[in-house]
C-alpha atoms as a PDB file:
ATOM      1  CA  UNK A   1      99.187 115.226 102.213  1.00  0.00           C
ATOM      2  CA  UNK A   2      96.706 112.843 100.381  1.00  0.00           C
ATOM      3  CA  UNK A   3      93.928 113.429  98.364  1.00  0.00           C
ATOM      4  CA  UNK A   4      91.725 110.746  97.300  1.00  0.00           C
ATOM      5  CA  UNK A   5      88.845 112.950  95.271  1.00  0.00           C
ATOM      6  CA  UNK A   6      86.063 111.623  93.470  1.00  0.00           C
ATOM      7  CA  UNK A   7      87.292 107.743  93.145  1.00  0.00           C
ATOM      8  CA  UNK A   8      85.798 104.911  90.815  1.00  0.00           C
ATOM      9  CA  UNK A   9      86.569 101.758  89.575  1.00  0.00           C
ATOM     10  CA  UNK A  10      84.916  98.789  87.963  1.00  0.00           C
ATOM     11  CA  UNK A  11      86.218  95.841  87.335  1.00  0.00           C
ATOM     12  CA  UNK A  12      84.978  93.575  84.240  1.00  0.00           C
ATOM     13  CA  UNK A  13      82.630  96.325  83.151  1.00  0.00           C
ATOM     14  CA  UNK A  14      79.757  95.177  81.052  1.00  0.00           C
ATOM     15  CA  UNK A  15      80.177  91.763  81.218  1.00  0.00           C
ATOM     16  CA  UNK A  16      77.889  89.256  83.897  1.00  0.00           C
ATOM     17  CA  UNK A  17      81.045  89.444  85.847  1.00  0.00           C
ATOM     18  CA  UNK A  18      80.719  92.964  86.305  1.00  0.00           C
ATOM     19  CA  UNK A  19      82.116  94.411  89.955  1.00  0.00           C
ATOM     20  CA  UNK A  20      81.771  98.145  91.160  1.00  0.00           C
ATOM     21  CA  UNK A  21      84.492  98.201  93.544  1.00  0.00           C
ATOM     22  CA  UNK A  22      85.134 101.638  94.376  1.00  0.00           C
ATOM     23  CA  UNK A  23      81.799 104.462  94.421  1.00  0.00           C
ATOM     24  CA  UNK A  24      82.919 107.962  94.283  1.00  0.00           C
ATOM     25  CA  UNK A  25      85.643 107.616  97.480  1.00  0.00           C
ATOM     26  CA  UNK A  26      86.651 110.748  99.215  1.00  0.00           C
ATOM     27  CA  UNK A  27      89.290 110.880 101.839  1.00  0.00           C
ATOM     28  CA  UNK A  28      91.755 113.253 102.875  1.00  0.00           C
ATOM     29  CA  UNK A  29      94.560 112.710 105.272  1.00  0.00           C
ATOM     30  CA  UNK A  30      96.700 115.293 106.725  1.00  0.00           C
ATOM     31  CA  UNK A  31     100.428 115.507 107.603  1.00  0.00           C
ATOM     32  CA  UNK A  32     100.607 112.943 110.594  1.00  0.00           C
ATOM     33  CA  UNK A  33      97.111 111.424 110.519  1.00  0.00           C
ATOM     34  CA  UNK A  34      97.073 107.598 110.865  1.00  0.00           C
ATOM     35  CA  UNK A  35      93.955 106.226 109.724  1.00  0.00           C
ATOM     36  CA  UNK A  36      92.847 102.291 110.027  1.00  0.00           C
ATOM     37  CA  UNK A  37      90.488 100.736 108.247  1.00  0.00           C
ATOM     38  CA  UNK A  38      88.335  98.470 108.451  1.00  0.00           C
ATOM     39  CA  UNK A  39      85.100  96.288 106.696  1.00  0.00           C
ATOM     40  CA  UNK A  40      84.524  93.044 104.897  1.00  0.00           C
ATOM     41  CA  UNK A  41      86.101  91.032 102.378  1.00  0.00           C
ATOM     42  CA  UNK A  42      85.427  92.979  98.882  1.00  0.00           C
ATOM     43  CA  UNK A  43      84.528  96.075 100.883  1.00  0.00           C
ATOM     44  CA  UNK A  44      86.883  98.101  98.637  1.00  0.00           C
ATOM     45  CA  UNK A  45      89.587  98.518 101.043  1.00  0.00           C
ATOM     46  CA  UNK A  46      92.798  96.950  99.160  1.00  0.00           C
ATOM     47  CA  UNK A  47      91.446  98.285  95.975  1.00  0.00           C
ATOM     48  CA  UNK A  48      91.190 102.059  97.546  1.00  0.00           C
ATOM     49  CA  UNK A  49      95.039 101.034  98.580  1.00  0.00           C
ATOM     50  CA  UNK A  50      96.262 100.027  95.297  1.00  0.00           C
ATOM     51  CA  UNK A  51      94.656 103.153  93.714  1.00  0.00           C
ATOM     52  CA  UNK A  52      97.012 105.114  96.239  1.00  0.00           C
ATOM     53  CA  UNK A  53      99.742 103.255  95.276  1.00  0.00           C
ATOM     54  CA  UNK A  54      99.823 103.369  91.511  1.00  0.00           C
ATOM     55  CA  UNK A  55      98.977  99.431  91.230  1.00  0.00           C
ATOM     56  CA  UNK A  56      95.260 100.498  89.968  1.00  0.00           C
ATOM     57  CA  UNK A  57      94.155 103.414  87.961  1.00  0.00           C
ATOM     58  CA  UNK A  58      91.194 104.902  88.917  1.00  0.00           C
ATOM     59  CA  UNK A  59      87.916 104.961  86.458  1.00  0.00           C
ATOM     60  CA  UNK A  60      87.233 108.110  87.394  1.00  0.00           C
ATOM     61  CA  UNK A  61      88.497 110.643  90.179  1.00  0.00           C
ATOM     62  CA  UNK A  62      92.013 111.898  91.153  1.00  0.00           C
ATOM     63  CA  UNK A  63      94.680 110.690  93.843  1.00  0.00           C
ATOM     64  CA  UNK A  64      97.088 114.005  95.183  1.00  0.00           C
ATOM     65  CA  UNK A  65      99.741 113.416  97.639  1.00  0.00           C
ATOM     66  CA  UNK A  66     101.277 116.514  98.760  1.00  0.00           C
ATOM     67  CA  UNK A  67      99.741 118.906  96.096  1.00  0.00           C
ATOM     68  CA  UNK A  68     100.812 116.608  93.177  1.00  0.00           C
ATOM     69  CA  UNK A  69      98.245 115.043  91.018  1.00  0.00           C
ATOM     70  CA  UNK A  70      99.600 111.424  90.900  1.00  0.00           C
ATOM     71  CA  UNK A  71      96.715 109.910  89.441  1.00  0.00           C
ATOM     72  CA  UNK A  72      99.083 108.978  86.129  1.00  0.00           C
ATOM     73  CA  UNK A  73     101.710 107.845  87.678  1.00  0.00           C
ATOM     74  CA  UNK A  74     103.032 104.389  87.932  1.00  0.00           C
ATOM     75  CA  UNK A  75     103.502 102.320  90.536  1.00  0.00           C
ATOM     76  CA  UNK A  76     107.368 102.329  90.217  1.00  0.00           C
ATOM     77  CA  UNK A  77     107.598 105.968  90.273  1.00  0.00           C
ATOM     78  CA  UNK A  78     105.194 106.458  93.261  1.00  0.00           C
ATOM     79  CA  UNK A  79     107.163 104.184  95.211  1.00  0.00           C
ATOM     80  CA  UNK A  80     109.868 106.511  95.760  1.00  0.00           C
ATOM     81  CA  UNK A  81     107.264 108.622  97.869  1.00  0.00           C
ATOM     82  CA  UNK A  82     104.790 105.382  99.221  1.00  0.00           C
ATOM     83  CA  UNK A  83     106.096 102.316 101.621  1.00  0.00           C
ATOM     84  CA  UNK A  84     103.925  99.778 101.887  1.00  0.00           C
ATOM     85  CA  UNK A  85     103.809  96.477 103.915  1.00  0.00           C
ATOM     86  CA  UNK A  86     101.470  93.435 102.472  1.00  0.00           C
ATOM     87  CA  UNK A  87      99.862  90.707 104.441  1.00  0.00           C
ATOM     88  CA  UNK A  88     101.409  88.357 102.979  1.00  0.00           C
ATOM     89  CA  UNK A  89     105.483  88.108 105.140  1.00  0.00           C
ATOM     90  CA  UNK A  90     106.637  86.476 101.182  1.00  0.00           C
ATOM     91  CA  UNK A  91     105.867  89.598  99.651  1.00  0.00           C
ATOM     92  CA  UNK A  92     107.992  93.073  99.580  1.00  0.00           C
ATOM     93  CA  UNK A  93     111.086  91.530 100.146  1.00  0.00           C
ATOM     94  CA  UNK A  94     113.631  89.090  97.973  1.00  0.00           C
ATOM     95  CA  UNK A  95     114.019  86.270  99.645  1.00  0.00           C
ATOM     96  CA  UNK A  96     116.930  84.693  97.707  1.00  0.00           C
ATOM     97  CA  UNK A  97     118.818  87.844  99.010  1.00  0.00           C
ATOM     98  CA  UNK A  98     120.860  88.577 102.158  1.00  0.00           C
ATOM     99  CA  UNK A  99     119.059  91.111 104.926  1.00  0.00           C
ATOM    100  CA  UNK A 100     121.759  94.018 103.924  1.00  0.00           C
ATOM    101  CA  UNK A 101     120.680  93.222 100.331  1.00  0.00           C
ATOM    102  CA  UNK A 102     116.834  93.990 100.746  1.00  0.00           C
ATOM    103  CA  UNK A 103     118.304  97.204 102.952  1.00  0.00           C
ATOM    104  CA  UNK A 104     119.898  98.424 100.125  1.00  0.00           C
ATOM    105  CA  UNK A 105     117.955  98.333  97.618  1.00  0.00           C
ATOM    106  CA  UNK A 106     114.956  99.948  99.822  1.00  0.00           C
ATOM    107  CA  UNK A 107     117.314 102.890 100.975  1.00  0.00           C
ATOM    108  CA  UNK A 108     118.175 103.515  97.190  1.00  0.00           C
ATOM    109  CA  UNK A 109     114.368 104.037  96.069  1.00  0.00           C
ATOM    110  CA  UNK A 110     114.449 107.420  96.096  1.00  0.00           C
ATOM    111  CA  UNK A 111     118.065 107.740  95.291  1.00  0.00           C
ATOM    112  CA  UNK A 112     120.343 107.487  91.984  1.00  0.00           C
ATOM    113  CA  UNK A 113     122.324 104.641  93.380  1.00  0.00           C
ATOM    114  CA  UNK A 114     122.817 101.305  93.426  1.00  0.00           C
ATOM    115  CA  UNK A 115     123.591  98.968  95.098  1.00  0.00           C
ATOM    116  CA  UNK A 116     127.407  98.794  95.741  1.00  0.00           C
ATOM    117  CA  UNK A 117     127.010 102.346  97.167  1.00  0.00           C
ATOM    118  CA  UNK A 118     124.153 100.959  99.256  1.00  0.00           C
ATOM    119  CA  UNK A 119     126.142  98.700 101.392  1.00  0.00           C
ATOM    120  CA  UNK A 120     129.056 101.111 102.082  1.00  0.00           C
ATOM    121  CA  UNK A 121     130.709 100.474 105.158  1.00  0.00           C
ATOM    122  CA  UNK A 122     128.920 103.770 106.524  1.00  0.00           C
ATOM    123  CA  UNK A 123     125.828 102.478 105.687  1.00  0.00           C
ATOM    124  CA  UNK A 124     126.269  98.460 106.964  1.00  0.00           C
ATOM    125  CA  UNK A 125     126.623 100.291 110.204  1.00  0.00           C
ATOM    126  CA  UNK A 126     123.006 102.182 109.885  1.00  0.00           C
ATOM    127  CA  UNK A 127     121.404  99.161 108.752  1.00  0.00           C
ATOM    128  CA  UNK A 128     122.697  97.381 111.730  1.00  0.00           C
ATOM    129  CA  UNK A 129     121.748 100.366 113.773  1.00  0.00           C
ATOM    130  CA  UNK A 130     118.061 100.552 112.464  1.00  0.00           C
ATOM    131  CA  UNK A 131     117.713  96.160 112.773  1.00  0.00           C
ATOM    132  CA  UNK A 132     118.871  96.165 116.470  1.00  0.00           C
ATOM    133  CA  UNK A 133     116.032  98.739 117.121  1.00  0.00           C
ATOM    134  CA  UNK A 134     113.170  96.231 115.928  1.00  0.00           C
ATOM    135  CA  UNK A 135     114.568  94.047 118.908  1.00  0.00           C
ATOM    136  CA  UNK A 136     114.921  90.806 117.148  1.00  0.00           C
ATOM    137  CA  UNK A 137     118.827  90.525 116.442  1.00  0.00           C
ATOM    138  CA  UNK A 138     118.490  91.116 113.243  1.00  0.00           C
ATOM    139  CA  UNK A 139     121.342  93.589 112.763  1.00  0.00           C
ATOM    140  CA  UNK A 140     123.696  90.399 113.678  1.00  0.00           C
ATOM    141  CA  UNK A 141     122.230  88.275 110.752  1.00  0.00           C
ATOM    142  CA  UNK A 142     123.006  90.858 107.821  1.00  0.00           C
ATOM    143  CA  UNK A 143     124.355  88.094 105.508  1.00  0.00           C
ATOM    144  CA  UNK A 144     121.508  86.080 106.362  1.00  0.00           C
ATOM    145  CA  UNK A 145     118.937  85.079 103.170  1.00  0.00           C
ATOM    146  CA  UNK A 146     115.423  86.559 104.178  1.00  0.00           C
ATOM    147  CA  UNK A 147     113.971  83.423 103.037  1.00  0.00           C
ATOM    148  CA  UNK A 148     115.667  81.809 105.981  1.00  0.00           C
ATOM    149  CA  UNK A 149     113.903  84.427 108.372  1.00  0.00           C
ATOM    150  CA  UNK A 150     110.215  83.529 110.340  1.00  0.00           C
ATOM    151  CA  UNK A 151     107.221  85.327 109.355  1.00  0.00           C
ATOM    152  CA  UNK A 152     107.521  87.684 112.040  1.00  0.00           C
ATOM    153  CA  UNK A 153     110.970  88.648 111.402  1.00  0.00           C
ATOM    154  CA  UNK A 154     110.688  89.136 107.506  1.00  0.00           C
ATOM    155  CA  UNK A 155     107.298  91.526 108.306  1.00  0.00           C
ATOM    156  CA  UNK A 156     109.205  93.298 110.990  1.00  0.00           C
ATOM    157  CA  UNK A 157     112.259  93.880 108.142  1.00  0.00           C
ATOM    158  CA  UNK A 158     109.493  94.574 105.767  1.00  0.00           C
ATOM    159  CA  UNK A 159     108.398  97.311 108.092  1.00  0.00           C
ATOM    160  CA  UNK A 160     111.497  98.954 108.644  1.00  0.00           C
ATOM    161  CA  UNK A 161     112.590  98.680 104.522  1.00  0.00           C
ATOM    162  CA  UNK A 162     109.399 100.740 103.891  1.00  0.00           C
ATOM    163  CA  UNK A 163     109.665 103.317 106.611  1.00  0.00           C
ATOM    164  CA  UNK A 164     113.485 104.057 107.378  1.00  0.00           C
ATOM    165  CA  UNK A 165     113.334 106.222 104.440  1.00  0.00           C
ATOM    166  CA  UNK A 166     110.589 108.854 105.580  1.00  0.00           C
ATOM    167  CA  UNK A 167     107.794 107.982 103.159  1.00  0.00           C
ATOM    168  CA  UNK A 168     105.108 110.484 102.046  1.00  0.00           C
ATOM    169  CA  UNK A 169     102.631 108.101 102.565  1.00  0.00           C
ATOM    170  CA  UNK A 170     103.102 104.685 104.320  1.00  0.00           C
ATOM    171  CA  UNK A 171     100.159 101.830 103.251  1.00  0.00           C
ATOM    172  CA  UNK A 172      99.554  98.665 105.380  1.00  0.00           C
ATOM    173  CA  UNK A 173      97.680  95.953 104.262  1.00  0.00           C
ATOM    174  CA  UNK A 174      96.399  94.032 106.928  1.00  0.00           C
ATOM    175  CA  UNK A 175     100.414  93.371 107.616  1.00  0.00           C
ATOM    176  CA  UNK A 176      99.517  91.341 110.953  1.00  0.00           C
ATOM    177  CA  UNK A 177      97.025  89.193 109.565  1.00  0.00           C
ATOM    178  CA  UNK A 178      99.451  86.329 108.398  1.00  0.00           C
ATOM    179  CA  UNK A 179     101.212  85.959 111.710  1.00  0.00           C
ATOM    180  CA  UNK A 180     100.586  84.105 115.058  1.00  0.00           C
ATOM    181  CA  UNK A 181      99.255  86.419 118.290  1.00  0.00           C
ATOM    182  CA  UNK A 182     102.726  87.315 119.592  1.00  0.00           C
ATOM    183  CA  UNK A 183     104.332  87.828 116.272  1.00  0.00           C
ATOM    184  CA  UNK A 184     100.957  90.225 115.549  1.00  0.00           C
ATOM    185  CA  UNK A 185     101.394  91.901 118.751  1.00  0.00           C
ATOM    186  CA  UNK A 186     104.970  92.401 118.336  1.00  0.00           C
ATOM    187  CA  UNK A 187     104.451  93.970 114.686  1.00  0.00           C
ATOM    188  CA  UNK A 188     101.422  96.025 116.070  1.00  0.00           C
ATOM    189  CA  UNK A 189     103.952  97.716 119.034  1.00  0.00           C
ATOM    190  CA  UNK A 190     106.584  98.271 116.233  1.00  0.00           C
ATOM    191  CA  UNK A 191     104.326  99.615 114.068  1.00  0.00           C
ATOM    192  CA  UNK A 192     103.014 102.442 116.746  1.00  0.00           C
ATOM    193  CA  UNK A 193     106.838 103.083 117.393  1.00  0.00           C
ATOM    194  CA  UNK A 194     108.056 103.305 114.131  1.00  0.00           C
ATOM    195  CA  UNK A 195     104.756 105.296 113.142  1.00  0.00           C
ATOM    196  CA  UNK A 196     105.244 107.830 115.964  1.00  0.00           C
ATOM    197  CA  UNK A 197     108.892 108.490 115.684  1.00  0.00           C
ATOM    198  CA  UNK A 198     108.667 109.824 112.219  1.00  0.00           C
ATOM    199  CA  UNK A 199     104.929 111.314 112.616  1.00  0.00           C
ATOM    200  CA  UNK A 200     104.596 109.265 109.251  1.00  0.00           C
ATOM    201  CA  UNK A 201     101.145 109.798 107.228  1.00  0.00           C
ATOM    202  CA  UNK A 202      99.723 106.227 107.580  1.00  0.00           C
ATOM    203  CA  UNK A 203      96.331 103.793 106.171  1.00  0.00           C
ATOM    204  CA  UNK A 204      96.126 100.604 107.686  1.00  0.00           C
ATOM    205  CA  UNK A 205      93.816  97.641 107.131  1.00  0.00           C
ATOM    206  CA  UNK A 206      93.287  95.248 109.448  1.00  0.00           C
ATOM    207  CA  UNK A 207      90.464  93.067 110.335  1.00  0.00           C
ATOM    208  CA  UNK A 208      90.347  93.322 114.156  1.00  0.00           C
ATOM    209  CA  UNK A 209      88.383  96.046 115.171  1.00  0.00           C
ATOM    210  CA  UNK A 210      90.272  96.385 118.315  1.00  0.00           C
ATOM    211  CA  UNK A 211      93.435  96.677 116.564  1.00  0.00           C
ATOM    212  CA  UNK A 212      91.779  99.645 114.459  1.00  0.00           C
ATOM    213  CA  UNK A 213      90.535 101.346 117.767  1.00  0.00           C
ATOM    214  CA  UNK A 214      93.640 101.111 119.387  1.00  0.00           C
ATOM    215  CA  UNK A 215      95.970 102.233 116.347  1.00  0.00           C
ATOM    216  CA  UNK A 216      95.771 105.812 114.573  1.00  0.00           C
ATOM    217  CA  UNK A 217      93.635 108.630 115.113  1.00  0.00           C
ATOM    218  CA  UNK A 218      91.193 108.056 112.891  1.00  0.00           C
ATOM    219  CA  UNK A 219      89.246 104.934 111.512  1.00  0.00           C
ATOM    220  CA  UNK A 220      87.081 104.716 108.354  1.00  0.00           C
ATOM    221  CA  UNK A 221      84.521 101.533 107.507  1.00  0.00           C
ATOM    222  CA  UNK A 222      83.882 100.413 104.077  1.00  0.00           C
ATOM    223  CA  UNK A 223      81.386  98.455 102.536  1.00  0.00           C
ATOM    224  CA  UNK A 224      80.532  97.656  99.050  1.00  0.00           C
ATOM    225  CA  UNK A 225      82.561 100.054  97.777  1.00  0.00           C
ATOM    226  CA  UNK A 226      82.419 102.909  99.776  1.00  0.00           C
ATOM    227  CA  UNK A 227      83.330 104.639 102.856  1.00  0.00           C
ATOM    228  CA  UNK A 228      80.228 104.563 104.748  1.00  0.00           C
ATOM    229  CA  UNK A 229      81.815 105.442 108.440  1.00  0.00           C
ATOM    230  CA  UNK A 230      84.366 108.375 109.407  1.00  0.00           C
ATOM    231  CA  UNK A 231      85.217 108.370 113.013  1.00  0.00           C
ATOM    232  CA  UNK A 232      87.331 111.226 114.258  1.00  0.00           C
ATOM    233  CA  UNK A 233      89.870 111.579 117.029  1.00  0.00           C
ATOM    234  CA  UNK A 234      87.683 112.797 119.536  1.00  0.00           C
ATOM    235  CA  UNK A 235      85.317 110.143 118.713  1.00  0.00           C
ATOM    236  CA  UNK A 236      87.352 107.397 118.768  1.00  0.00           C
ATOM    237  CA  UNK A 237      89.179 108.006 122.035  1.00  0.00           C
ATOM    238  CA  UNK A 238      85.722 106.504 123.517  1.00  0.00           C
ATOM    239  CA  UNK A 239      85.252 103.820 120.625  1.00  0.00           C
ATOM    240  CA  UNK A 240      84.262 100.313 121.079  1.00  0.00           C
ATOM    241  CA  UNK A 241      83.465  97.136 119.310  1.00  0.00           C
ATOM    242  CA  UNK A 242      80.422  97.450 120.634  1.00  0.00           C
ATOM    243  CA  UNK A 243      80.094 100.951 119.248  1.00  0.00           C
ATOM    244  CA  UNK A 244      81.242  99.933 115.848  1.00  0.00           C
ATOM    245  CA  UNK A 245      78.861  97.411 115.198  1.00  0.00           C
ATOM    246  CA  UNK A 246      75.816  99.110 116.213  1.00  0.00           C
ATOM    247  CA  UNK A 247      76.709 102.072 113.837  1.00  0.00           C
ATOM    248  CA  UNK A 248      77.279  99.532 111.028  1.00  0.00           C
ATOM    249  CA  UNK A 249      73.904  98.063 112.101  1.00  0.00           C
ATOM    250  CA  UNK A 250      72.338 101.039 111.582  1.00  0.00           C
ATOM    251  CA  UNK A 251      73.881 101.644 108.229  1.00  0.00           C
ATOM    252  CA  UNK A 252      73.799  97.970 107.235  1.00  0.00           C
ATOM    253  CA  UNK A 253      69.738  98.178 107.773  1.00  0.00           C
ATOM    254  CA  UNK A 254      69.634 101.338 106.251  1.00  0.00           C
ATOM    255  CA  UNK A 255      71.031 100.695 102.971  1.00  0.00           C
ATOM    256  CA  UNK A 256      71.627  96.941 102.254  1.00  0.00           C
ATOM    257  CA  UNK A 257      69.532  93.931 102.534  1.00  0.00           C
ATOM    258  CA  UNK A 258      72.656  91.609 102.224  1.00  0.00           C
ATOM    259  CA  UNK A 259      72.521  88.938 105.157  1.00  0.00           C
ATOM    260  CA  UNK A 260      76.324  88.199 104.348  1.00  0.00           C
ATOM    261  CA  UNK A 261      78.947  88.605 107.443  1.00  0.00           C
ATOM    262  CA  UNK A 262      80.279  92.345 107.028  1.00  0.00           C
ATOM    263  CA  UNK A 263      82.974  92.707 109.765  1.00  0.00           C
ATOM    264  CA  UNK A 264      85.194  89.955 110.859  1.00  0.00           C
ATOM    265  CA  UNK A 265      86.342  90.465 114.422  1.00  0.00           C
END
C-alpha cells in the first residue's frame, strides 16, 4: 500500500545552516497496518509525513502508494488518495465556513463536483448521519461556522472530513497534542473506531509513548533522521515505556553522544 524506498532530504544544503533531515528512510506499510510513531523534536517524523503527502519532495528515494510511483506528484493531486489530520485544531478546515460546508468540499476531493452537488438533500442527511456518530451533536449544528466550534470538536470534524471518504493512506500528525486530556482521550477512542471500521492504512505521530503502544500494530522510533526502531505486532502486544526507553538507550549510547532530551513522554 505504501512504499517509502530509499528517502533523503536536506534542508539548506551547503550553507552553515545546513540540516539532514531524512537518511535513506525505508518503510513499508501494508493494507490495514496502523503504524505510530514516535521520537524527538527534529527526529524526522513530520518531514517523513510531508514527503508522503506531496508537501516535500524527496532529495533522493521514491514514495509508492498502491503500486504507483507518486514521488512527482503534488500535494493537491495526492490528496484525493491521502487524509490527513494536523496538530494544530485551526488547520484542515475553513473556519469562516458552515460544518456542511467543510463536509462538502472534503466528500468532493476525489470527485468532479462541487459544491452545490455536495450539499444535496441526500447528502445533508449523510453528513448528519456520519456527525451524530462522533457523539458530539454535531450533525444538529450543520449551519454552524467551524470557527465557532472548541478544539475538540473542530479535530473530531477534522477526523471524520479526512476519513469518511476511504483514504489510501490516512496521516496524523500528533492530532491530540493541541487538546486538553478528555478532548485527547475522546479523539484517541474516535480515532481507533473510525480507524477500525474502515481497516484504513494509517501513520500517526504522537508524543506519548503510551498512546503509541496502545494505538496501531506497529510503532517505529526516529531520531536524527532516521528510523532507528521497528517494533512489530507480536512485539508490541508486550511493549512498555519502560521497554522503549531502554532500547533507545541502547541505541542512543550506541550511536550518538547528544545529551539532548530524545523522547518526550
Amino acid at each position: 500500500m505504501l512504499k517509502l524506498n530509499g528517502i533523503n532530504k536536506i534542508f539548506n544544503e551547503d550553507t552553515p545552516d545546513e540540516k539532514i533531515a531524512l537518511q535513506n528512510i525505508e518503510l513499508q506499510l501494508e493494507p490495514g497496518d496502523f503504524v505510530t510513531i514516535i521520537g524527538s523534536n527534529g527526529a524526522g517524523k513530520s518531514t517523513m509525513m510531508n514527503m508522503i503527502s506531496g508537501a516535500l519532495t524527496p532529495d533522493l528515494g521514491t514514495v509508492t502508494i498502491d503500486g504507483r510511483d507518486v514521488t512527482k506528484l503534488p500535494e493537491y493531486k495526492r490528496s484525493k488518495f491521502i487524509g490527513r489530520v494536523f496538530q494544530d485544531p485551526m488547520a484542515g478546515t475553513a473556519p469562516n465556513m458552515t460544518i456542511e460546508e467543510n463536509l462538502a468540499i472534503a466528500f468532493s476531493r476525489n470527485r468532479s463536483r462541487g459544491l452545490r452537488t455536495g450539499v444535496s438533500r441526500k447528502r445533508k442527511q449523510f453528513f448528519k448521519e456520519a456527525l451524530a456518530s462522533l457523539g458530539l451533536n454535531l450533525d444538529e449544528r450543520l449551519n454552524a461556522k467551524v470557527g465557532l466550534l472548541s478544539g475538540g470538536e473542530r479535530q473530531a470534524l477534522s477526523l471524520l472530513m479526512a476519513t469518511f471518504t476511504n483514504p489510501n493512506i490516512l496521516l496524523l500528525d500528533e492530532h491530540t497534542a493541541a487538546l486538553d486530556p478528555s478532548r485527547a482521550a475522546l479523539i484517541t477512542n474516535l480515532t481507533k473506531e473510525l480507524v477500525a471500521k474502515d481497516q484504513l492504512t494509517t501513520l500517526m505521530i504522537t508524543h506519548d509513548m503510551q498512546q503509541a503502544i496502545d494505538l496501531g500494530n506497529r510503532l517505529i522510533m526516529m531520531d536524527q533522521g532516521q528510523i532507528i526502531l521497528e517494533v512489530n505486532e507480536e512485539e508490541k502486544a508486550n511493549l512498555t515505556i519502560d521497554d522503549l526507553m531502554e532500547q533507545f538507550q541502547k541505541i542512543r549510547g550506541e550511536k550518538m553522544v547528544s545529551d539532548r532530551v530524545l523522547l518526550a513522554t
